[in-house]
Structures are given as C-alpha cells and as structure tokens.
C-alpha atoms as a PDB file:
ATOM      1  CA  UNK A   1     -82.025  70.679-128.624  1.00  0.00           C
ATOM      2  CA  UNK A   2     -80.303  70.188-125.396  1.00  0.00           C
ATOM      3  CA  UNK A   3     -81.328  69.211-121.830  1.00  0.00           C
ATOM      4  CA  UNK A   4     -80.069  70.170-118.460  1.00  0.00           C
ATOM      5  CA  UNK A   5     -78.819  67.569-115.684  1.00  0.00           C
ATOM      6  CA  UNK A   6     -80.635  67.712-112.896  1.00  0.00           C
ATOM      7  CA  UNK A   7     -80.021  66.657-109.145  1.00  0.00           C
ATOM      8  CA  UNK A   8     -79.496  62.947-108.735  1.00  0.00           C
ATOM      9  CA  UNK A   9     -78.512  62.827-112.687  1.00  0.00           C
ATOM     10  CA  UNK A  10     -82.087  62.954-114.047  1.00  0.00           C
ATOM     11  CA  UNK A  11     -82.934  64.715-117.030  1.00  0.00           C
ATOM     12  CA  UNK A  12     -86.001  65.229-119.173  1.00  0.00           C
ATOM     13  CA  UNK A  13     -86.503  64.666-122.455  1.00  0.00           C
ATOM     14  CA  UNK A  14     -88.251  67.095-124.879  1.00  0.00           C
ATOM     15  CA  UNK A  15     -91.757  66.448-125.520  1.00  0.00           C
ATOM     16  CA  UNK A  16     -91.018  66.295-129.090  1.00  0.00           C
ATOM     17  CA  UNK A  17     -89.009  63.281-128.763  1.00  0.00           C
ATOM     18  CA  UNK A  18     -91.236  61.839-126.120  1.00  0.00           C
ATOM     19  CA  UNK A  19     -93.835  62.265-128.954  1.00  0.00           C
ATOM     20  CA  UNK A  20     -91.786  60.482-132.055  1.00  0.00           C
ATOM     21  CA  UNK A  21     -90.703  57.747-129.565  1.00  0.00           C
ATOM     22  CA  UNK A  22     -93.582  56.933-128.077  1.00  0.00           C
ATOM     23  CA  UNK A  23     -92.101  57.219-124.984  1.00  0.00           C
ATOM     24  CA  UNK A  24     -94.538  57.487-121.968  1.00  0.00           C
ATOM     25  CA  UNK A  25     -93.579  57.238-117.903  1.00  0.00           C
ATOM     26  CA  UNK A  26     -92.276  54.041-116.937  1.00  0.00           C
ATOM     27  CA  UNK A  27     -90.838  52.847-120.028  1.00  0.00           C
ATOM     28  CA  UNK A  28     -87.802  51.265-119.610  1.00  0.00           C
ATOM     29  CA  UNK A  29     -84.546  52.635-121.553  1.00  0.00           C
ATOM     30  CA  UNK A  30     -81.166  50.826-122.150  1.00  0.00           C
ATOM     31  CA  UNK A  31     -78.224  52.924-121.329  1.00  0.00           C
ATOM     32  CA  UNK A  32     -75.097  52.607-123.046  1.00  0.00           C
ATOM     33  CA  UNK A  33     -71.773  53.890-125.083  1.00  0.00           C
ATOM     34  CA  UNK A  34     -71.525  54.126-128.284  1.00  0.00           C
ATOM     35  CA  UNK A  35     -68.259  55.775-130.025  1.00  0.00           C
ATOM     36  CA  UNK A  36     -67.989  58.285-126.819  1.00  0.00           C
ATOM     37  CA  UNK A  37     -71.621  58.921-126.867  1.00  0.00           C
ATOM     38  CA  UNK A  38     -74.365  58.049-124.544  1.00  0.00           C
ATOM     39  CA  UNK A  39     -77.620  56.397-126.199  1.00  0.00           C
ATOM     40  CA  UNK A  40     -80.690  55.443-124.731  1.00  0.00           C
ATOM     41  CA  UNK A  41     -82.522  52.930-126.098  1.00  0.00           C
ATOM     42  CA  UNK A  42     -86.228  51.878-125.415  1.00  0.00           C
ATOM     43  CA  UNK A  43     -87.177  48.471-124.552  1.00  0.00           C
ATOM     44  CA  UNK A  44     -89.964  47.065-125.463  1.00  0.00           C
ATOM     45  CA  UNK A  45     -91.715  45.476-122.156  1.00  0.00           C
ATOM     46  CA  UNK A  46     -94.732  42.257-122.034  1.00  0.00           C
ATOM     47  CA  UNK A  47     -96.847  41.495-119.033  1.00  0.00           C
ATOM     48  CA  UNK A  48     -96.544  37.912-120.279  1.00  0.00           C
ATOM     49  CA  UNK A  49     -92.841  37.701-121.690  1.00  0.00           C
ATOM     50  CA  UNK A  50     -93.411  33.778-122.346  1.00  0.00           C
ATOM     51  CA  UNK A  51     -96.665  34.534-124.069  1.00  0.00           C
ATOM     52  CA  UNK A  52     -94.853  36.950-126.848  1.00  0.00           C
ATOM     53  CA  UNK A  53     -91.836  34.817-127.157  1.00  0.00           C
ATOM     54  CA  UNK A  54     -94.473  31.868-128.081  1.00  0.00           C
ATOM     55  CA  UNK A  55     -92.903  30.331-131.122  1.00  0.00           C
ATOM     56  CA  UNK A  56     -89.750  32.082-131.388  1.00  0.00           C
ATOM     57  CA  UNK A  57     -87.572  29.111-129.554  1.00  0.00           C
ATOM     58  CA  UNK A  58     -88.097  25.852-130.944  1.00  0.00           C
ATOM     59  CA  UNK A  59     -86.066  23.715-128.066  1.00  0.00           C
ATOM     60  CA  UNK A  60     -85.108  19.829-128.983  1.00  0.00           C
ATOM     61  CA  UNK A  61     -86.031  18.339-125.765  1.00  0.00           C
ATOM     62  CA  UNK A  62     -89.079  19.734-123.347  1.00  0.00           C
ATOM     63  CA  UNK A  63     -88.016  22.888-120.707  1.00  0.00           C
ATOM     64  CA  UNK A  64     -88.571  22.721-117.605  1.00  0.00           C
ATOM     65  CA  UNK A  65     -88.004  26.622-116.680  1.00  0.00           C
ATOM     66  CA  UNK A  66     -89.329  28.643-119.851  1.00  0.00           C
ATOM     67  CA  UNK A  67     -89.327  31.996-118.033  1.00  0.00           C
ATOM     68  CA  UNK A  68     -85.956  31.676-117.021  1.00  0.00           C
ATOM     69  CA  UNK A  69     -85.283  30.257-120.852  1.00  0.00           C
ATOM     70  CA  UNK A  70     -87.403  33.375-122.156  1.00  0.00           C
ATOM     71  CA  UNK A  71     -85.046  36.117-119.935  1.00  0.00           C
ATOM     72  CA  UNK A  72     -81.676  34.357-121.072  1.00  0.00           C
ATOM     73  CA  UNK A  73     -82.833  34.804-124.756  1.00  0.00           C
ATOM     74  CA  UNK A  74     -83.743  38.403-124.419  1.00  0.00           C
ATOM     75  CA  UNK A  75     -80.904  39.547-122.424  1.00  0.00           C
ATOM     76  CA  UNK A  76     -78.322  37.603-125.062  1.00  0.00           C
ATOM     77  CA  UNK A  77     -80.343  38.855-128.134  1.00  0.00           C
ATOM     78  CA  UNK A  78     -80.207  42.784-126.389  1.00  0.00           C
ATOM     79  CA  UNK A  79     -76.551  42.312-126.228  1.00  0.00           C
ATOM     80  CA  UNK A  80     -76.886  41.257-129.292  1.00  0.00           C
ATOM     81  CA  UNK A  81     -78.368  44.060-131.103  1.00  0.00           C
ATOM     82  CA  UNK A  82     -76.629  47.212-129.282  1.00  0.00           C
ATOM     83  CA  UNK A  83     -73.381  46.096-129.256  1.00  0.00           C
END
C-alpha cells in the first residue's frame, strides 16, 4: 500500500485502513518519529474531557482548575505512552 503527497503535504489514507481504524473526518492524529519512521497515532477526543477523566485523579487537597488539571494529565500521560 502506498500513498502519494499531495500539495500542502496532505495525503489520504486508504479506505481500508480508514475502515480497521475507525478513523472518520476530523479525528485528531498524533504525529511523530519513531526509529526513522513517521507514525500517526489516533487520539481519542471527549466533548466533556473532565466528565471521562471522573475518577481517574484522586487529588489530596480540593482543585480549583480541574480542566486545566484534566489537560496537564493527558498531555503528560500522551508523552507518556508514545515515547
């Protein structure tokens, strides 16, 4: 399977692998390198991101931002994972 680059750097994906993703329009991809390779990686979006990190993050004293708590803890836990 192979794909062309197209102006601006776009490219499409096969329909195949759209299919055995589940990857629709919109859906948000992490870019990065991996041993001279580029991978994309899907991300998983919420509407509500506090609502599905509800009782993940047991803090020791009350918060007084949890979205901005709820964005650090996804970006470190991304990092994380794909590094």
């Amino acid at each position: 399977m192979s794909v062309e680059v197209g102006k601006y750097g776009r490219i499409v994906l096969p329909k195949q692998l759209r299919q055995k993703y589940s990857m629709h329009e919109g859906i948000r991809l992490i870019i990065t390198e991996y041993m001279g390779r580029i991978c994309l990686i899907p991300v998983e979006t919420h509407k509500k991101p506090t609502e599905a990190l509800y009782g993940s993050v047991n803090p020791p004293k009350p918060i007084d931002e949890p979205k901005q708590l709820a964005r650090e803890y996804i970006r470190k836990k991304l990092v994380e994972d794909y590094q």
